[in-house]
C-alpha atoms as a PDB file:
ATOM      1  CA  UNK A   1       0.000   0.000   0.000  1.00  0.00           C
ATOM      2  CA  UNK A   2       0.854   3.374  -0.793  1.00  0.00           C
ATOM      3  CA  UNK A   3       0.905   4.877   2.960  1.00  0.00           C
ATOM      4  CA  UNK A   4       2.587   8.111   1.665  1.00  0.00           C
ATOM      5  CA  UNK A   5       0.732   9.571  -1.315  1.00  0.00           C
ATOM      6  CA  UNK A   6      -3.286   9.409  -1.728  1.00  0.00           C
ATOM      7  CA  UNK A   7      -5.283  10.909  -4.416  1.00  0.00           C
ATOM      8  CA  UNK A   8      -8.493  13.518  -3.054  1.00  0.00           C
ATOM      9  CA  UNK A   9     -11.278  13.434  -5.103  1.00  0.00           C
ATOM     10  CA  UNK A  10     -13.279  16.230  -4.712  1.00  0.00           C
ATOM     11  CA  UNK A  11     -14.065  19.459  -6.929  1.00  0.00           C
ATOM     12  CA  UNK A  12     -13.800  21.608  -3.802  1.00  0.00           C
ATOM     13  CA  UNK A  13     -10.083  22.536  -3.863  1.00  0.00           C
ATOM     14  CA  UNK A  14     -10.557  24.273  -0.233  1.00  0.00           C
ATOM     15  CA  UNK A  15     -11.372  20.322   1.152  1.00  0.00           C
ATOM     16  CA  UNK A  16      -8.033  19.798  -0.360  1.00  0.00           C
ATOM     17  CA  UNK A  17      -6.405  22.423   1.025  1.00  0.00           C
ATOM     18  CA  UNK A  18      -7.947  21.449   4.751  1.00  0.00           C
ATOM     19  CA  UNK A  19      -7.210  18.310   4.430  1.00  0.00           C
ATOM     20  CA  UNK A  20      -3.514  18.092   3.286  1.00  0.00           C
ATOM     21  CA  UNK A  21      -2.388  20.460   6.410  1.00  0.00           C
ATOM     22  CA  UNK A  22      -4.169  17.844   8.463  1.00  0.00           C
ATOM     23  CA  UNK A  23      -2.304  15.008   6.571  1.00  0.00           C
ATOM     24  CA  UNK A  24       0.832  16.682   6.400  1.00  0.00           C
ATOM     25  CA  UNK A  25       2.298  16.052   9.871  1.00  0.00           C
ATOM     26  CA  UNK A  26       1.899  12.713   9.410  1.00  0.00           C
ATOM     27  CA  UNK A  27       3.979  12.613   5.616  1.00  0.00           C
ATOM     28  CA  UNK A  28       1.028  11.978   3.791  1.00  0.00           C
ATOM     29  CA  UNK A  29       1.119  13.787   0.800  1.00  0.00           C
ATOM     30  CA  UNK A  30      -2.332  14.591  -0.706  1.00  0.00           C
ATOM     31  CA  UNK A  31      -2.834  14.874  -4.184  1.00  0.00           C
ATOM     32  CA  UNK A  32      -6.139  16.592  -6.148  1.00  0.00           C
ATOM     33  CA  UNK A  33      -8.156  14.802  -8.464  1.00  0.00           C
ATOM     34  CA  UNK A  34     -10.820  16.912  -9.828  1.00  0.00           C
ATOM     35  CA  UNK A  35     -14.174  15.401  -9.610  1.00  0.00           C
ATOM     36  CA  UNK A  36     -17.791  16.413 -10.631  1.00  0.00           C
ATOM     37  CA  UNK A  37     -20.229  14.304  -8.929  1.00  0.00           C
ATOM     38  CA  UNK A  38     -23.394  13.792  -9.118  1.00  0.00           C
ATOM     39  CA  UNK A  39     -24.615  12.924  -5.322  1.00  0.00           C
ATOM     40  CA  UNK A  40     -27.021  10.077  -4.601  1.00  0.00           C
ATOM     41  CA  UNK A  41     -29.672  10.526  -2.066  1.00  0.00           C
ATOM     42  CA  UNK A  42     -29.058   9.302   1.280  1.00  0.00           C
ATOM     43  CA  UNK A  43     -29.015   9.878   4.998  1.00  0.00           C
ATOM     44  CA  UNK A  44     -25.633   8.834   5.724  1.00  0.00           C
ATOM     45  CA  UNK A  45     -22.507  10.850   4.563  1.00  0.00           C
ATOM     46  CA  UNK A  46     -20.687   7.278   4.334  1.00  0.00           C
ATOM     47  CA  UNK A  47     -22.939   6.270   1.996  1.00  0.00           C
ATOM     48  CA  UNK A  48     -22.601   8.953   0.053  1.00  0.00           C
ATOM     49  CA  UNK A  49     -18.826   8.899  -0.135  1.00  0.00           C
ATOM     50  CA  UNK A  50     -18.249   5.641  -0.870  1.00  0.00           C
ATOM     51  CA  UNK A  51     -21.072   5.361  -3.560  1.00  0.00           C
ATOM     52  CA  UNK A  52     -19.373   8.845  -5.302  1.00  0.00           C
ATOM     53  CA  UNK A  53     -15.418   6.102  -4.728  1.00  0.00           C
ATOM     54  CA  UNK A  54     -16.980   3.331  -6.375  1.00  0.00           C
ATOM     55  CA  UNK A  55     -17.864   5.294  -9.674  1.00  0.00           C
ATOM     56  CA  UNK A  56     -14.399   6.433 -10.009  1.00  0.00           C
ATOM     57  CA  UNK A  57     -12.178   3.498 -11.634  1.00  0.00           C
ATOM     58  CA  UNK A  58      -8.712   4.712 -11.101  1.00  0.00           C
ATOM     59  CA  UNK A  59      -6.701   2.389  -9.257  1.00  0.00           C
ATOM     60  CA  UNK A  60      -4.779   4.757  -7.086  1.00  0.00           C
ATOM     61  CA  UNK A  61      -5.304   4.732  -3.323  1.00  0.00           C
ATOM     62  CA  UNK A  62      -8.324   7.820  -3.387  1.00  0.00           C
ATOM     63  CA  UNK A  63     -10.772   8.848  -1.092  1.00  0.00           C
ATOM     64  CA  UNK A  64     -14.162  10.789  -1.149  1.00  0.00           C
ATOM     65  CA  UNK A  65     -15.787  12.826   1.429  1.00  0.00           C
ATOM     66  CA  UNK A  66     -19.379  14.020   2.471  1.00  0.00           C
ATOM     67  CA  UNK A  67     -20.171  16.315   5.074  1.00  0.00           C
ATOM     68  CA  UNK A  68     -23.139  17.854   6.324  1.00  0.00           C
ATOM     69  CA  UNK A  69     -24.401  20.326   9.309  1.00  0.00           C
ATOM     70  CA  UNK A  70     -26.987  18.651  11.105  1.00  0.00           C
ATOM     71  CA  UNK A  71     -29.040  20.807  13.140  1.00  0.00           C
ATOM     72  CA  UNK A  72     -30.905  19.254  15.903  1.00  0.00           C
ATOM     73  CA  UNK A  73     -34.224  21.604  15.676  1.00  0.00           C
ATOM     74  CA  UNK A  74     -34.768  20.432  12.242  1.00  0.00           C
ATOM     75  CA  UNK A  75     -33.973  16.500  13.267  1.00  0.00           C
ATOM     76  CA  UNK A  76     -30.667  16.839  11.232  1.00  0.00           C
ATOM     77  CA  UNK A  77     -31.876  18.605   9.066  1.00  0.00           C
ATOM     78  CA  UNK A  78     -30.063  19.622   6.120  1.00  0.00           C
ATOM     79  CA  UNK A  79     -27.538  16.577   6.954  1.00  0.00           C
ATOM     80  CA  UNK A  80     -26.294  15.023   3.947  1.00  0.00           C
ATOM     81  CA  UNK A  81     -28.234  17.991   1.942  1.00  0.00           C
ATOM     82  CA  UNK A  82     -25.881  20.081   3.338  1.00  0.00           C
ATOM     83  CA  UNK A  83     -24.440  21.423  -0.150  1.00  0.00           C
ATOM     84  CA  UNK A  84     -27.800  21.439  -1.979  1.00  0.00           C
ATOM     85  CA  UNK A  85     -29.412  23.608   1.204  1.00  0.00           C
ATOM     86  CA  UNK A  86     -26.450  25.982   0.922  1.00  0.00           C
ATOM     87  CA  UNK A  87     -26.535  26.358  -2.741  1.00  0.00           C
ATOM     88  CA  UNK A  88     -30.277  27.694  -2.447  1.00  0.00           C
ATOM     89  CA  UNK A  89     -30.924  29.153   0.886  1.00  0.00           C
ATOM     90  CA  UNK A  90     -26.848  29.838   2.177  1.00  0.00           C
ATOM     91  CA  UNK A  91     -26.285  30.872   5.439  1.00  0.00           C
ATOM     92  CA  UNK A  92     -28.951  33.818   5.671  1.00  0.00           C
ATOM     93  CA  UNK A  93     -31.733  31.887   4.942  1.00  0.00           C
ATOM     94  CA  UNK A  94     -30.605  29.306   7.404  1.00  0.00           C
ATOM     95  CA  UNK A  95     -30.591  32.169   9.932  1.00  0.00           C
ATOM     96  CA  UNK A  96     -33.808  33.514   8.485  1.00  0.00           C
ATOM     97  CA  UNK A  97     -35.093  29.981   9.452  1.00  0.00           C
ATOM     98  CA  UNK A  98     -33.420  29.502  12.831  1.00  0.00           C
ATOM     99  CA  UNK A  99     -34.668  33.164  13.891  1.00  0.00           C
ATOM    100  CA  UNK A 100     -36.819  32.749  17.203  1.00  0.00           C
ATOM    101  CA  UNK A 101     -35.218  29.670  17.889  1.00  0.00           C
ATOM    102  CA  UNK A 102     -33.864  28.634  21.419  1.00  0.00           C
ATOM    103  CA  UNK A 103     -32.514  25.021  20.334  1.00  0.00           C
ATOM    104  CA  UNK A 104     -29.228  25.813  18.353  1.00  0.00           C
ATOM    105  CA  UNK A 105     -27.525  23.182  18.497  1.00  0.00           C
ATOM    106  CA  UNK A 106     -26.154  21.435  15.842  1.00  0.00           C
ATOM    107  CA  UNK A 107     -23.441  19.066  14.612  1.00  0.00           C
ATOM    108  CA  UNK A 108     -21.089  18.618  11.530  1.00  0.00           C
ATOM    109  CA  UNK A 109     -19.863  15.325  10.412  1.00  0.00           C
ATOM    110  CA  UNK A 110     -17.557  13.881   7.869  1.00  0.00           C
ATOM    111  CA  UNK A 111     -17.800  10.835   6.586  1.00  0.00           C
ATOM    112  CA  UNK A 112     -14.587   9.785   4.285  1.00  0.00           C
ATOM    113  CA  UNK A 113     -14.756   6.640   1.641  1.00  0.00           C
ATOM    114  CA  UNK A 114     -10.597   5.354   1.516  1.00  0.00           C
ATOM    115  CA  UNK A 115     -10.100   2.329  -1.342  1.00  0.00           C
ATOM    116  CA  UNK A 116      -6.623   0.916  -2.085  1.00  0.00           C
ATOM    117  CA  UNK A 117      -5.961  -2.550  -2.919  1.00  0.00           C
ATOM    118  CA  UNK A 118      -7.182  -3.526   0.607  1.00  0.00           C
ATOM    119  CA  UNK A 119     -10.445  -2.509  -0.156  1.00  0.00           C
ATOM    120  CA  UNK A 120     -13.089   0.180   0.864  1.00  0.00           C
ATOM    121  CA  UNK A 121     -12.515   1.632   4.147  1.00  0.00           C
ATOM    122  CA  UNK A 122     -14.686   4.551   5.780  1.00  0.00           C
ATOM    123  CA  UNK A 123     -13.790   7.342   8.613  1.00  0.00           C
ATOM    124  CA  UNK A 124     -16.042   9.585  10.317  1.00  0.00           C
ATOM    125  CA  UNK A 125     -15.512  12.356  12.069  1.00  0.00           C
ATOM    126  CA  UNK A 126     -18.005  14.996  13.913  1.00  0.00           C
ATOM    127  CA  UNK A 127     -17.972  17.864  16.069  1.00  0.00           C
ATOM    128  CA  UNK A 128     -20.748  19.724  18.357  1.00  0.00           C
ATOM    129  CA  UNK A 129     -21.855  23.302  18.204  1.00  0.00           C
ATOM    130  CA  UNK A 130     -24.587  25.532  17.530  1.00  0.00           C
ATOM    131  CA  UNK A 131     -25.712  27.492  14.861  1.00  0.00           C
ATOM    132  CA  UNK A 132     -24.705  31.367  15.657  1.00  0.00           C
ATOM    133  CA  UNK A 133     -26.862  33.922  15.441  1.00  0.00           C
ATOM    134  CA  UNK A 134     -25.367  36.009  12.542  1.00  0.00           C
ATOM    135  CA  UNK A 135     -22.175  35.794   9.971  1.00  0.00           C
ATOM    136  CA  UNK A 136     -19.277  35.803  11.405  1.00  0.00           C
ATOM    137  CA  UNK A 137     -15.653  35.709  10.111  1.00  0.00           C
ATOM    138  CA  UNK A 138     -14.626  35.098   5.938  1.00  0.00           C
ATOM    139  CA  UNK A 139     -12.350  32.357   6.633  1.00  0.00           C
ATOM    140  CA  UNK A 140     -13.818  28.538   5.293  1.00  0.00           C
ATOM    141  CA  UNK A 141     -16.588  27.851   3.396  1.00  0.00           C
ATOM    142  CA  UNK A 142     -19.726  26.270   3.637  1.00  0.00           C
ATOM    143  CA  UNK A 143     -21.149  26.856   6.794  1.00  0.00           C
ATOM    144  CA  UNK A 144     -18.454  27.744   8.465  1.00  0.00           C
ATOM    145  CA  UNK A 145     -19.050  31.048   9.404  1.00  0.00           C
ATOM    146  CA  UNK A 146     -22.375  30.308  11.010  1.00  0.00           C
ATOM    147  CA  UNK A 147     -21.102  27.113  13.188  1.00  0.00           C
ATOM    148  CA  UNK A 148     -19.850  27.608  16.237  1.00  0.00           C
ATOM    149  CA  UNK A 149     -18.204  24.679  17.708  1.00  0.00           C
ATOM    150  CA  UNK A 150     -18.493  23.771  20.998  1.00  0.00           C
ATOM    151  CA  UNK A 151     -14.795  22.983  21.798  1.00  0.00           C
ATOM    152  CA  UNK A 152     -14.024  26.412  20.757  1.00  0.00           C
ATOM    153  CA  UNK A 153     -13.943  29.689  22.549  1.00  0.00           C
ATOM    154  CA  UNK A 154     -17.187  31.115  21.140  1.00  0.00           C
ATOM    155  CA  UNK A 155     -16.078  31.732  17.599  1.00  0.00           C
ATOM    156  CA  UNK A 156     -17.177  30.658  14.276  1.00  0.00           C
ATOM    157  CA  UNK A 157     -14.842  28.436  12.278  1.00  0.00           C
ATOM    158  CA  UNK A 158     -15.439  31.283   9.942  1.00  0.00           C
ATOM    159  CA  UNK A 159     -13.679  33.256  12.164  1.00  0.00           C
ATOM    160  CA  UNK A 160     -11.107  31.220  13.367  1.00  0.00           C
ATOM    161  CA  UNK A 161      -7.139  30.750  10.963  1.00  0.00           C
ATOM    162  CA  UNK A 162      -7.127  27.360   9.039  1.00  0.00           C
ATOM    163  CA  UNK A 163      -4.908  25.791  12.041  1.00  0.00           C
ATOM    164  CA  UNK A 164      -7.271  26.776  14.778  1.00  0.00           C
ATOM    165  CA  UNK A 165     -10.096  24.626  13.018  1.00  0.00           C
ATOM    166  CA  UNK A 166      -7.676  22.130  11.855  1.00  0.00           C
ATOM    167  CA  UNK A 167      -7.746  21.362  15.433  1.00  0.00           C
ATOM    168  CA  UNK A 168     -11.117  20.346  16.013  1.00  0.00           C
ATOM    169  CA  UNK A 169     -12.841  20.231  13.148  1.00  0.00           C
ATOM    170  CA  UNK A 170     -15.090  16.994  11.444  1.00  0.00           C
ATOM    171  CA  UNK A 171     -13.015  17.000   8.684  1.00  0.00           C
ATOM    172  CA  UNK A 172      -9.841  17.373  10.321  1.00  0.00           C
ATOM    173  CA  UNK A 173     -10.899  14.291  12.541  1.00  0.00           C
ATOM    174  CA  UNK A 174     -11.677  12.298   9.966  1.00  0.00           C
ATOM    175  CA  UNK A 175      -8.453  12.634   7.910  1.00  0.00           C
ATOM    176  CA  UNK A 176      -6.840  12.271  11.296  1.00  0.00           C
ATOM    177  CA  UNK A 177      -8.389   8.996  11.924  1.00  0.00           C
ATOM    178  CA  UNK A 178      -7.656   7.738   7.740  1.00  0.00           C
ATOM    179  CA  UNK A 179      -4.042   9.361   8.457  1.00  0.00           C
ATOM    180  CA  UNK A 180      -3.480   6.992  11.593  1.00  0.00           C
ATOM    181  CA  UNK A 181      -5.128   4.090   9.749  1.00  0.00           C
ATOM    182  CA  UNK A 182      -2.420   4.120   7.270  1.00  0.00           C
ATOM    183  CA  UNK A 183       0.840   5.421   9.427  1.00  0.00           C
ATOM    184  CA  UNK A 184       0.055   2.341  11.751  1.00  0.00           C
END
């Protein structure tokens, strides 16, 4: 197995980014290979992943991730809509929603789908927060600048520098947990 070099696929080049600071400590060196996906419908982010892994037929060790915000008013709601909610709401209509509310709370989670020759293997990682209630900070993407995680000190991961989130985030644990897969 290749345990130094894996392939990203992913046509969000600021997932790459994240994810090869996370990987670098451990000498993984991650590599971008553009992908347009269509995204199958389905509750879990794993099964997202590994059903957007399985249509690419390149034999290099390559991974796939989904991620969502689920936001416990809503009963996870947008979840593994995440992208599709952002696209046609973004993050004021998900505060125009969540006005009033007194249940914030909320949770990302990333959900990673590894294949080398060993197979198909999947990582997860989440964190807990709350939805804030206004913009906050232009680092990230996504929802990022409306999450505030509760490890944190009260700040968006909008607001907070790449390493601070690196720290804590979903993604950042689940590349953590693939990195230590492979390094072990």
């Amino acid at each position: 197995m290749i345990k130094n070099r894996i392939w990203f696929a992913t046509g969000n080049k600021h997932k790459v980014q994240e994810a090869g600071e996370v990987l670098t400590p451990y000498g993984i060196k991650l590599e971008h290979y553009p992908l347009e996906r269509i995204e199958i419908q389905a509750d879990d982010p794993a099964d997202i992943a590994a059903y957007s892994l399985a249509q690419v037929k390149d034999p290099r060790p390559l991974c796939v991730e989904d991620a969502g915000v689920f936001i416990d008013r809503w009963g996870g709601f947008p979840g593994p809509y995440s992208s599709y909610v952002l696209k046609c709401l973004g993050n004021p209509g998900i505060l125009k929603l969540m006005e009033g509310e007194q249940n914030r709370k909320a949770h990302y989670v990333s959900a990673i789908a590894y294949r080398d020759e060993s197979g198909v293997h999947i990582f997860r990682g989440t964190v807990d927060g709350e939805i804030g209630d206004s913009i906050q900070g232009t680092n990230g993407f996504g929802y990022d600048p409306i999450f505030i995680p509760a490890e944190g000190d009260g700040r968006t991961f909008g607001e907070m520098e790449p390493e601070e989130k690196n720290k804590i985030s979903h993604r950042a644990r689940a590349f953590r947990a693939l990195a230590e897969w492979l390094t072990e």
